[in-house]
Structures are given as C-alpha cells and as structure tokens.
N, C-alpha and C. Protein backbone atom coordinates (compact mmCIF):
# COMPACT_ATOMS: atom_id res chain seq x y z
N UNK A 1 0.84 -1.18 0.00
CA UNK A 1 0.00 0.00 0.00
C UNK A 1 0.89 1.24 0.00
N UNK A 2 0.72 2.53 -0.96
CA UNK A 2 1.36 3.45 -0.92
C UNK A 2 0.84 4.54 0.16
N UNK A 3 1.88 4.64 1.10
CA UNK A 3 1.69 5.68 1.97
C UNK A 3 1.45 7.02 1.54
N UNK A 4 0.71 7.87 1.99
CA UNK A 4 0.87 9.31 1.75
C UNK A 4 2.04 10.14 2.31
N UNK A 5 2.26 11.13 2.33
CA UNK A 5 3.11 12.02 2.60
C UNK A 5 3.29 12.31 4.32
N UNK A 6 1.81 12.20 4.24
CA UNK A 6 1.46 12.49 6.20
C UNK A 6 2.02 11.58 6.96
N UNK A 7 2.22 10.27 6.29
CA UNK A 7 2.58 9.42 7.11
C UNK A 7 4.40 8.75 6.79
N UNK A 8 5.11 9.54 5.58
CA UNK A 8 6.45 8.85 5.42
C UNK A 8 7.47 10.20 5.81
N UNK A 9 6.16 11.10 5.54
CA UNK A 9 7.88 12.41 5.12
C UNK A 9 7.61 12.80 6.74
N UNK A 10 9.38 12.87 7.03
CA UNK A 10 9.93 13.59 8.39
C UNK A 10 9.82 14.78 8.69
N UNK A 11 9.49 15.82 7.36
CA UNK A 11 9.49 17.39 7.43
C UNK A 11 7.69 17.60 7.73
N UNK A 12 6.88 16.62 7.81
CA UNK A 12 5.86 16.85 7.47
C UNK A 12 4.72 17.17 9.32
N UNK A 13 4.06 18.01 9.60
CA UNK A 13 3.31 18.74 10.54
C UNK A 13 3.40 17.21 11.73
N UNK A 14 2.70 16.20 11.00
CA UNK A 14 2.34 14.61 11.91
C UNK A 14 3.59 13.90 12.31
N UNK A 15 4.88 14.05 11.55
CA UNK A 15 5.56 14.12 12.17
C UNK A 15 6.58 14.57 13.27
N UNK A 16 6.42 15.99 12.95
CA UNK A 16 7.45 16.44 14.20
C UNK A 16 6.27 16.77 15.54
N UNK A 17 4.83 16.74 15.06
CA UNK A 17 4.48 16.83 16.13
C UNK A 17 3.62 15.36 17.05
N UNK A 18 3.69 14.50 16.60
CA UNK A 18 3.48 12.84 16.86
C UNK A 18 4.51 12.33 16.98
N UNK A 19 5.45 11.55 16.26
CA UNK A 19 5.85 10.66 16.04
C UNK A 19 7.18 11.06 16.39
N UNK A 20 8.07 12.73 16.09
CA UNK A 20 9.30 12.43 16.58
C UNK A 20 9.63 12.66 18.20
N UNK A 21 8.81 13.32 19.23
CA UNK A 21 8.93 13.64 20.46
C UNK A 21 8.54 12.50 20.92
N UNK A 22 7.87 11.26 20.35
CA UNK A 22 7.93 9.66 20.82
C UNK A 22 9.27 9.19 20.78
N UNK A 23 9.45 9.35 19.61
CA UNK A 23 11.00 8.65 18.89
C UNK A 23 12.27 9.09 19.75
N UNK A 24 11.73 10.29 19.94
CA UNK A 24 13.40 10.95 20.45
C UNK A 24 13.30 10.47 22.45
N UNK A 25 11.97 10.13 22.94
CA UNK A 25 11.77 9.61 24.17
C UNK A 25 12.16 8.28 24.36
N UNK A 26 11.48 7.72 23.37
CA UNK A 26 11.67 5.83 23.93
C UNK A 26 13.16 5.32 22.41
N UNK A 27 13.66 6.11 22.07
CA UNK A 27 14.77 5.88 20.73
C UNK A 27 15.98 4.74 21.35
N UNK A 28 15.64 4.48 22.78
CA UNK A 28 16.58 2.94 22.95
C UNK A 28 16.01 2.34 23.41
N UNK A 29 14.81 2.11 23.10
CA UNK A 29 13.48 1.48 23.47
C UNK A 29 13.35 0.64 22.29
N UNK A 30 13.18 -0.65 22.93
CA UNK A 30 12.22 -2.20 21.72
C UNK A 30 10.90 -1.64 22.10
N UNK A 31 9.87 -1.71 20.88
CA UNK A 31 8.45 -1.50 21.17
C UNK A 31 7.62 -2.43 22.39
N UNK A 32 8.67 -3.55 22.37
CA UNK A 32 7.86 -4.47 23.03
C UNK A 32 8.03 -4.23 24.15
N UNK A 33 8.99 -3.88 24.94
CA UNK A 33 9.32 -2.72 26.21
C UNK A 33 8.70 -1.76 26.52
N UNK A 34 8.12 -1.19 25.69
CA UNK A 34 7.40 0.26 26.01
C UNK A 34 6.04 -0.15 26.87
N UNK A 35 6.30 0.07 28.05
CA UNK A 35 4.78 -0.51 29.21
C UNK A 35 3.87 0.74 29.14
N UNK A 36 2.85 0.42 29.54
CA UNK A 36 2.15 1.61 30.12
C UNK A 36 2.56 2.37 31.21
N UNK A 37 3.35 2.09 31.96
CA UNK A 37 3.82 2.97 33.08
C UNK A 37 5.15 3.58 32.29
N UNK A 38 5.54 3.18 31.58
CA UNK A 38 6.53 4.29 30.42
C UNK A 38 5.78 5.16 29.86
N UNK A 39 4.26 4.60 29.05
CA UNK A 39 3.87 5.73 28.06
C UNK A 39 2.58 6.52 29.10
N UNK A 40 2.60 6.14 30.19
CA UNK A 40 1.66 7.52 31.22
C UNK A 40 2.86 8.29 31.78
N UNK A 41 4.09 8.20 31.60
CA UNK A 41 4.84 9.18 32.11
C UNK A 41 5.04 10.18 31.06
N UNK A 42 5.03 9.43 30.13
CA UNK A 42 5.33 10.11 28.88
C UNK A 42 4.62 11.21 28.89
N UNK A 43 3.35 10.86 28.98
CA UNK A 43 1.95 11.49 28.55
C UNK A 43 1.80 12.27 30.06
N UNK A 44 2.36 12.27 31.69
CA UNK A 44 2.29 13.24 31.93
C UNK A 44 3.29 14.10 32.05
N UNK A 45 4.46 14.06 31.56
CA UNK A 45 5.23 15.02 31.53
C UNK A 45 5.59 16.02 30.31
N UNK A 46 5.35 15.05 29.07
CA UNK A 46 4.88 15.60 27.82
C UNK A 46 3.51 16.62 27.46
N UNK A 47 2.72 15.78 28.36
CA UNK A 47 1.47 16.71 27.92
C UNK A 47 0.60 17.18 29.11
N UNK A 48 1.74 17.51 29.89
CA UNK A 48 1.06 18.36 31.32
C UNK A 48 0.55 19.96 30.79
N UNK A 49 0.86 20.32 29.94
CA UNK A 49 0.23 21.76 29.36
C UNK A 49 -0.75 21.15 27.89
N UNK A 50 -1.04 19.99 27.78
CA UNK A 50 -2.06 20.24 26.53
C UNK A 50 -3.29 20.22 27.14
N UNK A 51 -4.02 20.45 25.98
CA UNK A 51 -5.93 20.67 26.49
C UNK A 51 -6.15 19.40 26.17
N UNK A 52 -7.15 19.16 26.55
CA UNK A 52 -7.77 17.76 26.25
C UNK A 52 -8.06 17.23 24.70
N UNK A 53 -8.19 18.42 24.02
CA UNK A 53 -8.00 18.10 22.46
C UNK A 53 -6.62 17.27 21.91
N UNK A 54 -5.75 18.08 22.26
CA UNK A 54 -3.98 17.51 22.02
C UNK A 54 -4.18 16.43 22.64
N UNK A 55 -4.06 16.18 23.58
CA UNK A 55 -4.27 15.29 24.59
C UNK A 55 -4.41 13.81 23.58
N UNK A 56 -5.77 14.03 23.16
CA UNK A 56 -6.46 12.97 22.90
C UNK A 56 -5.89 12.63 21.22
N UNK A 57 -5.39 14.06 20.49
CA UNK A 57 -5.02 13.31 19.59
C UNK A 57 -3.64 12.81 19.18
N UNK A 58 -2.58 13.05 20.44
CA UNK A 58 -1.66 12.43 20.29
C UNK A 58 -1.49 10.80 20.71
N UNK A 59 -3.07 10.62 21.39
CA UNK A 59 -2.91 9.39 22.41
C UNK A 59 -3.42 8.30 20.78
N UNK A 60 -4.42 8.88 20.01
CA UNK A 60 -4.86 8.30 19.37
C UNK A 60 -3.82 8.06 18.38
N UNK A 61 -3.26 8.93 17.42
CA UNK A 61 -1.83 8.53 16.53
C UNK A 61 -0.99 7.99 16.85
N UNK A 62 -0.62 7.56 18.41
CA UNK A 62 -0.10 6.54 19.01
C UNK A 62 -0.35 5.09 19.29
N UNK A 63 -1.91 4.99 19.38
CA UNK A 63 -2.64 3.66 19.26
C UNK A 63 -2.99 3.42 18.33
N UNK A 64 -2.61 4.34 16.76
CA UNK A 64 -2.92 3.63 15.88
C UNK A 64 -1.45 3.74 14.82
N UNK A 65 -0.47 3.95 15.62
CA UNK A 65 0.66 3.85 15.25
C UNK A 65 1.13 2.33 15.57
N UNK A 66 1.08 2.45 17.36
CA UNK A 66 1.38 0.71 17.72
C UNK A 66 0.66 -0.28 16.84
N UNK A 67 -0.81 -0.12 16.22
CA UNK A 67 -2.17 -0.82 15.88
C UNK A 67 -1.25 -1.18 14.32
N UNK A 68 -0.63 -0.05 13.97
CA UNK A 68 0.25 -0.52 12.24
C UNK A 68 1.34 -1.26 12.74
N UNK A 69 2.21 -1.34 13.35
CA UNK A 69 2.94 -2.14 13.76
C UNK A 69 2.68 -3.79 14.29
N UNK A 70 1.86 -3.20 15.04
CA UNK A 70 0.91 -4.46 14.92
C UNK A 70 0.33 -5.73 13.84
N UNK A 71 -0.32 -5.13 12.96
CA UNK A 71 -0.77 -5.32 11.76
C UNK A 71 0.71 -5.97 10.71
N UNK A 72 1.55 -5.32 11.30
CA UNK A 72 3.63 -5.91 10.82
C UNK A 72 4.13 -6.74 11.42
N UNK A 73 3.51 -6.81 12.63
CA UNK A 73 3.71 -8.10 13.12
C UNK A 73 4.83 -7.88 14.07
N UNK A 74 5.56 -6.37 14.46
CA UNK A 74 6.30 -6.59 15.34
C UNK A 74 5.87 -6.33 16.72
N UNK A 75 4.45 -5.85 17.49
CA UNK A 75 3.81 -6.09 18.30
C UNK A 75 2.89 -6.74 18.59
N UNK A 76 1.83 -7.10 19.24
CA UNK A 76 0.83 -7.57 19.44
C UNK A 76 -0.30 -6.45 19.78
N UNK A 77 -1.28 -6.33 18.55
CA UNK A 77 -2.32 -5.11 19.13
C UNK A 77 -2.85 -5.21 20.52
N UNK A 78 -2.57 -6.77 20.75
CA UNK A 78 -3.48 -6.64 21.70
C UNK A 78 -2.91 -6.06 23.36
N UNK A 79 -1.48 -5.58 22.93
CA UNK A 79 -0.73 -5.33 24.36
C UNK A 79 -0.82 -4.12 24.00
N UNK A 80 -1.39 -3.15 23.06
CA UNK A 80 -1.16 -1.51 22.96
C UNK A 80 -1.58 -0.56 24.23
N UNK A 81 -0.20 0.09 24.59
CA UNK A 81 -0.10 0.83 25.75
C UNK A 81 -0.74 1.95 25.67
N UNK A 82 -0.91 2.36 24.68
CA UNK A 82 -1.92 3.55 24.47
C UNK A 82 -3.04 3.51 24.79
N UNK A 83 -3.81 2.14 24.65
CA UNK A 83 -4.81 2.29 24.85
C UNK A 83 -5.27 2.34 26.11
N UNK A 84 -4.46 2.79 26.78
CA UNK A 84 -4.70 2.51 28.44
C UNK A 84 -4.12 3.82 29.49
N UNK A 85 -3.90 4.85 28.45
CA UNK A 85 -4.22 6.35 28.45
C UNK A 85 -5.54 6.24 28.46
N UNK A 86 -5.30 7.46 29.42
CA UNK A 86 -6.98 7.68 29.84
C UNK A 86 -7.47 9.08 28.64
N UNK A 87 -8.44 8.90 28.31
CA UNK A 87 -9.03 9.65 27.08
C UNK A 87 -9.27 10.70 27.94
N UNK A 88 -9.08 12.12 27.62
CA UNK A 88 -9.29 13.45 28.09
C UNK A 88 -10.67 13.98 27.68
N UNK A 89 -10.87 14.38 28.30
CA UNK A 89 -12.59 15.21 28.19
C UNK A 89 -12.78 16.83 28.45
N UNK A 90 -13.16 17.20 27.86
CA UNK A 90 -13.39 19.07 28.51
C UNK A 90 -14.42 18.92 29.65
N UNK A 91 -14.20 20.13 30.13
CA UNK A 91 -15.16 20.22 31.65
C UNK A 91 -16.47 20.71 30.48
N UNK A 92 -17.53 20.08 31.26
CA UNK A 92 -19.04 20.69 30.75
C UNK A 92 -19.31 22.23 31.20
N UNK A 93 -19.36 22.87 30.81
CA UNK A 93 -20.06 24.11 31.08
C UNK A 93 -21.28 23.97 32.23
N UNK A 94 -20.76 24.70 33.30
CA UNK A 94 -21.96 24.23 34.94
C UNK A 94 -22.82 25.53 34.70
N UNK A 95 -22.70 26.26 34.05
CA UNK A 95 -23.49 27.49 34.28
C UNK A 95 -25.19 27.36 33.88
C-alpha cells in the first residue's frame, strides 16, 4: 500500500508533532518494552500543558501507530499501551 506524505515524510506537521517527540523519548526502546507505566509518564510530563484536544489526539496517533505495527507483526495489538491512556474530556459548562 502506498503511503501518503502524512505518514512517510519527516518534514511533514504529523511528524514532528506525533511521532518524533515519541522517537526521540523511547529511541533505545524495543516496542515491546514500552509498558504503560513508560507511556503515562510520557503522557504526563509531555502533555502536562495540553488541552484535552492535544491530549487525545496524540494518544490516538499513538494507538494507531502501535495498531500498524501491529498489523507488521512486530507487536501484538493486543498489548497496545496507548490504549490505556486515559481519554481526556473538557469540563461541561456548569453554568
């Protein structure tokens, strides 16, 4: 399958803001190492200033980053650490 641009080129927005502040964190890291108590640290020290929007869509390009790897056969979807980030929500409006 031919990839698009979003997903091969290094200069490209999804990358430097997904995929390389992963890379450059866990970069002597085997995927199969990466626990959830690695990727909730990640996620709170990385994204102690995002809103729940960021939040949620870096958690998601991550679970469906592991989910392609998966699909390659060098993880098991079914151990994806992402998915065990807790999904962010906005506060409801109390007024």
């Amino acid at each position: 399958k031919k990839r698009r641009e979003t997903s091969t080129s290094e200069s490209h927005t999804n990358y430097k803001t997904y995929f390389k502040p992963f890379r450059e964190k866990f970069k002597t890291e085997k995927l199969i190492n990466i626990s959830i108590t690695k990727v909730r640290s990640y996620f709170s020290v990385k994204g102690k200033n995002w809103n729940p929007t960021s939040w949620n869509a870096h958690r998601n390009r991550l679970i469906s980053f592991w989910n392609d790897m998966g699909r390659l056969e060098y993880v098991s979807e079914k151990s994806n650490p992402f998915k065990k980030v807790t999904k962010q929500h906005r506060p409801r409006n109390c007024s």
